[in-house]
N, C-alpha and C. Protein backbone atom coordinates (compact mmCIF):
# COMPACT_ATOMS: atom_id res chain seq x y z
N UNK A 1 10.05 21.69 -5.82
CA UNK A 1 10.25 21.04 -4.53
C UNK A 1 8.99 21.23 -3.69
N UNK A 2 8.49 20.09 -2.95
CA UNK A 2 7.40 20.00 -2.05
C UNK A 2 7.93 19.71 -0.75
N UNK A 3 7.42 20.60 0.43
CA UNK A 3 7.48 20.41 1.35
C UNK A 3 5.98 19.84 2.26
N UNK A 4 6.62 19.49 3.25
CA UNK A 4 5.51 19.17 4.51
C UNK A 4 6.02 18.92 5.69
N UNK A 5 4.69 19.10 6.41
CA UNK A 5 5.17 18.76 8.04
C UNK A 5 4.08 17.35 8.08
N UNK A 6 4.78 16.58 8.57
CA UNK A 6 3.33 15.38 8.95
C UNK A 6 3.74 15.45 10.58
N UNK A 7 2.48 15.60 11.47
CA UNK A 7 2.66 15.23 12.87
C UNK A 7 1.47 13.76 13.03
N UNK A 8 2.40 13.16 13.84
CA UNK A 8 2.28 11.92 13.71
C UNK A 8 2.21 11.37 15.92
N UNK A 9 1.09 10.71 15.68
CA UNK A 9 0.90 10.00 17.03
C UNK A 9 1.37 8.50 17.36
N UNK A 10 2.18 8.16 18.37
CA UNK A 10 2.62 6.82 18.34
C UNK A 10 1.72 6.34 19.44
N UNK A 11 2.01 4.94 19.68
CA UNK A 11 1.81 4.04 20.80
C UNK A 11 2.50 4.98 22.02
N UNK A 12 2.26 4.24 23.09
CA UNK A 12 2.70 5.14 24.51
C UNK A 12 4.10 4.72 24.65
N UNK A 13 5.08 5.19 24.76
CA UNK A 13 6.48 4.88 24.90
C UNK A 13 7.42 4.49 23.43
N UNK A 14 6.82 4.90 22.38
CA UNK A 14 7.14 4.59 20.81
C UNK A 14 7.58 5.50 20.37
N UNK A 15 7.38 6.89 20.82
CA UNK A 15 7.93 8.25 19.91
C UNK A 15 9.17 8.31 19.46
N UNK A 16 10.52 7.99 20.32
CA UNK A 16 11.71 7.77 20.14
C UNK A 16 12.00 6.76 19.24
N UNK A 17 11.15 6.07 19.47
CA UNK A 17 12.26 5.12 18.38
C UNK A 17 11.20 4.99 17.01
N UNK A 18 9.84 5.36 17.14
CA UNK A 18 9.02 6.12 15.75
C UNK A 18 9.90 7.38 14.77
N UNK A 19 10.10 8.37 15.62
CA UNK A 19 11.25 9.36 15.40
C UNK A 19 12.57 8.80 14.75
N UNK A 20 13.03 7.91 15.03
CA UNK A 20 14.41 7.41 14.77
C UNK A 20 14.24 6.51 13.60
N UNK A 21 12.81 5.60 13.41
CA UNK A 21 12.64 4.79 12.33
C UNK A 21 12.41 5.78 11.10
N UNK A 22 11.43 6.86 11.81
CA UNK A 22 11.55 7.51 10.69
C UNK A 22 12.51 8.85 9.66
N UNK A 23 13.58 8.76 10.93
CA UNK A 23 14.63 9.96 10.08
C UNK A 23 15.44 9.12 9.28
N UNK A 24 15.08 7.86 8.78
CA UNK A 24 15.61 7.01 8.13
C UNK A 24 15.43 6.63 6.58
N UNK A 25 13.96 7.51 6.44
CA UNK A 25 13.12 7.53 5.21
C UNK A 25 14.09 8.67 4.01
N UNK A 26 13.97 8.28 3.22
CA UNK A 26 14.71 9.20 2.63
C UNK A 26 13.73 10.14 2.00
N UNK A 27 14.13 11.62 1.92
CA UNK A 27 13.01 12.86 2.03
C UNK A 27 12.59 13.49 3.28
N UNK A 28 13.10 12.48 4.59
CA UNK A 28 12.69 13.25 5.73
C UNK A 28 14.02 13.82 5.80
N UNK A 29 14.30 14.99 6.09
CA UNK A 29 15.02 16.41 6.30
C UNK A 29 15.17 16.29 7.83
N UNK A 30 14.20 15.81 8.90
CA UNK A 30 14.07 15.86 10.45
C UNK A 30 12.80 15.72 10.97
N UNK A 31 13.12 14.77 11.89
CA UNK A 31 12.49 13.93 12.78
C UNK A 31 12.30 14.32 13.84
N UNK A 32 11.73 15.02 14.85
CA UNK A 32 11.45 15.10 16.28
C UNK A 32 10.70 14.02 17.31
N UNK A 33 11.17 13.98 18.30
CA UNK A 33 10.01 13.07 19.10
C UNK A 33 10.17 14.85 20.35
N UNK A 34 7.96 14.93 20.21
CA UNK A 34 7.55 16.41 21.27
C UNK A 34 7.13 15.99 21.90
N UNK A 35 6.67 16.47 23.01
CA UNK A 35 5.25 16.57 23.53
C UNK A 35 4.16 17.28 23.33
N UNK A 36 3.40 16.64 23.81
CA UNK A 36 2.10 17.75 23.08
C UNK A 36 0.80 16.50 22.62
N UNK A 37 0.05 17.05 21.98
CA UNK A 37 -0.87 16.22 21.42
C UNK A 37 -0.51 15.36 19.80
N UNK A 38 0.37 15.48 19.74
CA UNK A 38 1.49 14.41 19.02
C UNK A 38 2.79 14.30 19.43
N UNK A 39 3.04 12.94 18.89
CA UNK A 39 4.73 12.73 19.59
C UNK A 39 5.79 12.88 18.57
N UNK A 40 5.58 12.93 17.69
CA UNK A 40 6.70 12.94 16.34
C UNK A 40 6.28 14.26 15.39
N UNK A 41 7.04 15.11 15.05
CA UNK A 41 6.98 15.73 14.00
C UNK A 41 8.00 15.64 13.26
N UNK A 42 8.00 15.82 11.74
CA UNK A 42 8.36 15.68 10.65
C UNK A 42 8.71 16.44 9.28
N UNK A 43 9.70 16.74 9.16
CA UNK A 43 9.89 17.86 7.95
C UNK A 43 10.14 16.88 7.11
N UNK A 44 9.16 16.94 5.83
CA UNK A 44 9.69 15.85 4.68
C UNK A 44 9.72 17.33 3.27
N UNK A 45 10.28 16.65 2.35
CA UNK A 45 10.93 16.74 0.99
C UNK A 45 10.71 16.11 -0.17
N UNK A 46 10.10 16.33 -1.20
CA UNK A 46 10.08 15.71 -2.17
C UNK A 46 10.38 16.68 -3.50
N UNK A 47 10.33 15.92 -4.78
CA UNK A 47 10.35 16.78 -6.11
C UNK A 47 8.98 16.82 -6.53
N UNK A 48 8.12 16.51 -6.14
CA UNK A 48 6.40 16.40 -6.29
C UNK A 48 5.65 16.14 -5.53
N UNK A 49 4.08 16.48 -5.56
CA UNK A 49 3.65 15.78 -4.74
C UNK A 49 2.91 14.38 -4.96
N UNK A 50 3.15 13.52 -6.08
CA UNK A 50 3.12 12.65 -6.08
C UNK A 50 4.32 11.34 -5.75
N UNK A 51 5.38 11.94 -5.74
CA UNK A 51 6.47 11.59 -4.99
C UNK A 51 6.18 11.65 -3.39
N UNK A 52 5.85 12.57 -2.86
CA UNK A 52 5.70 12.64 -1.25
C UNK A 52 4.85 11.83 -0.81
N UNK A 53 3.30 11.63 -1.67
CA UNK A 53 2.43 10.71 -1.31
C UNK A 53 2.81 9.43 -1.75
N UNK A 54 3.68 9.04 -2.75
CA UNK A 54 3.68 7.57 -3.49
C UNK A 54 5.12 6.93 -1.90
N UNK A 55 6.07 7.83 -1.78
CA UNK A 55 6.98 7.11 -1.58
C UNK A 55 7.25 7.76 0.19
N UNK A 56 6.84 8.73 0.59
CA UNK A 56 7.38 9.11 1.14
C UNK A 56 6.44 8.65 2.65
N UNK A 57 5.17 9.62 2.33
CA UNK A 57 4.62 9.09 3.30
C UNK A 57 4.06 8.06 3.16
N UNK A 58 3.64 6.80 2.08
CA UNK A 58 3.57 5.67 2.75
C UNK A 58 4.53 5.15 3.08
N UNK A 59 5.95 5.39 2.95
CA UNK A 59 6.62 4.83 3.76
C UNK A 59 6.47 5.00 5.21
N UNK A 60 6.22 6.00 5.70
CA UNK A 60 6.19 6.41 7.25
C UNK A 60 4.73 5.77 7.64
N UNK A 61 4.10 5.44 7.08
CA UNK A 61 2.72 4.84 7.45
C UNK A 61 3.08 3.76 7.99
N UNK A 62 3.92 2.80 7.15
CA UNK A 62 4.01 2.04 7.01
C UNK A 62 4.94 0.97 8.81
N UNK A 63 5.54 2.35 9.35
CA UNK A 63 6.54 2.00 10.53
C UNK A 63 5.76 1.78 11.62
N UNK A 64 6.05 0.12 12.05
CA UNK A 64 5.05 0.18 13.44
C UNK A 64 5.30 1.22 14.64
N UNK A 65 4.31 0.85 15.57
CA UNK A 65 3.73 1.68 16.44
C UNK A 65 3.04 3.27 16.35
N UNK A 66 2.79 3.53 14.75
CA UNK A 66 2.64 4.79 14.63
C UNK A 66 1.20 4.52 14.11
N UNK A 67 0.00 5.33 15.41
CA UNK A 67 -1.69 5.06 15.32
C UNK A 67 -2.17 6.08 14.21
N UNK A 68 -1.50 7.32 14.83
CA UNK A 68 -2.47 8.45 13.04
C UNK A 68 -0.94 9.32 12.82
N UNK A 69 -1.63 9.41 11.80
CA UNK A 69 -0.63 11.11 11.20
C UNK A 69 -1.53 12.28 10.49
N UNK A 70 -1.11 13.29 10.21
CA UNK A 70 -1.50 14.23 9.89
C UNK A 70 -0.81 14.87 9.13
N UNK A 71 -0.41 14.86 7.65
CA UNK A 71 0.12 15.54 7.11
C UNK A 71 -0.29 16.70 6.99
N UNK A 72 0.52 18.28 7.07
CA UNK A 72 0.03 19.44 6.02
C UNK A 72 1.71 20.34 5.68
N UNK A 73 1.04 20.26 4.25
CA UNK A 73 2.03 21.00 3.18
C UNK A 73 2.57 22.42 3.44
N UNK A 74 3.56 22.68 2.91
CA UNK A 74 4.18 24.09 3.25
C UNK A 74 3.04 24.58 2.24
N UNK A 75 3.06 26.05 2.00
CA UNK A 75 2.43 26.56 1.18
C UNK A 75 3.31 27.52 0.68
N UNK A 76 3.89 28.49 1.69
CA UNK A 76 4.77 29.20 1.76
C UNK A 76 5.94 28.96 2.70
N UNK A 77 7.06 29.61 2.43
CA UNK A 77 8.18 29.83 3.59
C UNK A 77 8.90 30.79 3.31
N UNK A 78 9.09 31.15 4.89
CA UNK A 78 9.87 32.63 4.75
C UNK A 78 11.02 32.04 5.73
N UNK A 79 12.43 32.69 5.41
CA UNK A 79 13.74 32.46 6.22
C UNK A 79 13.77 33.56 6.81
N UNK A 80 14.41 33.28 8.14
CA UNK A 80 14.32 34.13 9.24
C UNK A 80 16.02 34.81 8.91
N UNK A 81 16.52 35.75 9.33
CA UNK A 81 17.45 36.66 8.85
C UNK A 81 18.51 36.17 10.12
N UNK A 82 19.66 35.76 9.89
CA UNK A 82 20.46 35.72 11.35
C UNK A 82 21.39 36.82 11.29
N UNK A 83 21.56 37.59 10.69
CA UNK A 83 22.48 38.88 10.90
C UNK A 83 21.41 39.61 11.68
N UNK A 84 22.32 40.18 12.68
CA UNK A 84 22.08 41.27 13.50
C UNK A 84 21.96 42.87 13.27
């Protein structure tokens, strides 16, 4: 399994519904519209990473109003403990 975060910049007033076109992709896990110096971030999923690049993120390229993205890959992950 491959993970990533792509943060992604829209048009001015596009994040919401960039965000919403894109929790639609299948492999995205979650969609945010932030603030900040991007408007959308992105947890995607794949079984490869030629899967993530063939299908996943050009699909999200592909959704108007969205000017750049920035993908970068998990490398590692650690789960945070919720017992007290």
């Amino acid at each position: 399994m491959v993970q990533a975060y792509i943060l992604i910049q829209t048009e001015v007033g596009r994040a919401a519904a960039v965000a919403s076109d894109v929790a639609g992709i299948e492999g995205v896990s979650r969609a945010e519209d932030v603030t900040g110096p991007y408007d959308v971030v992105v947890h995607v999923e794949a079984s490869d990473t030629g899967t993530l690049e063939d299908q996943v993120i050009a699909a999200i390229q592909k959704i108007p109003g969205i000017t750049r993205t920035l993908t970068c890959p998990v490398v590692s992950a650690v789960a945070r403990s919720t017992t007290a």
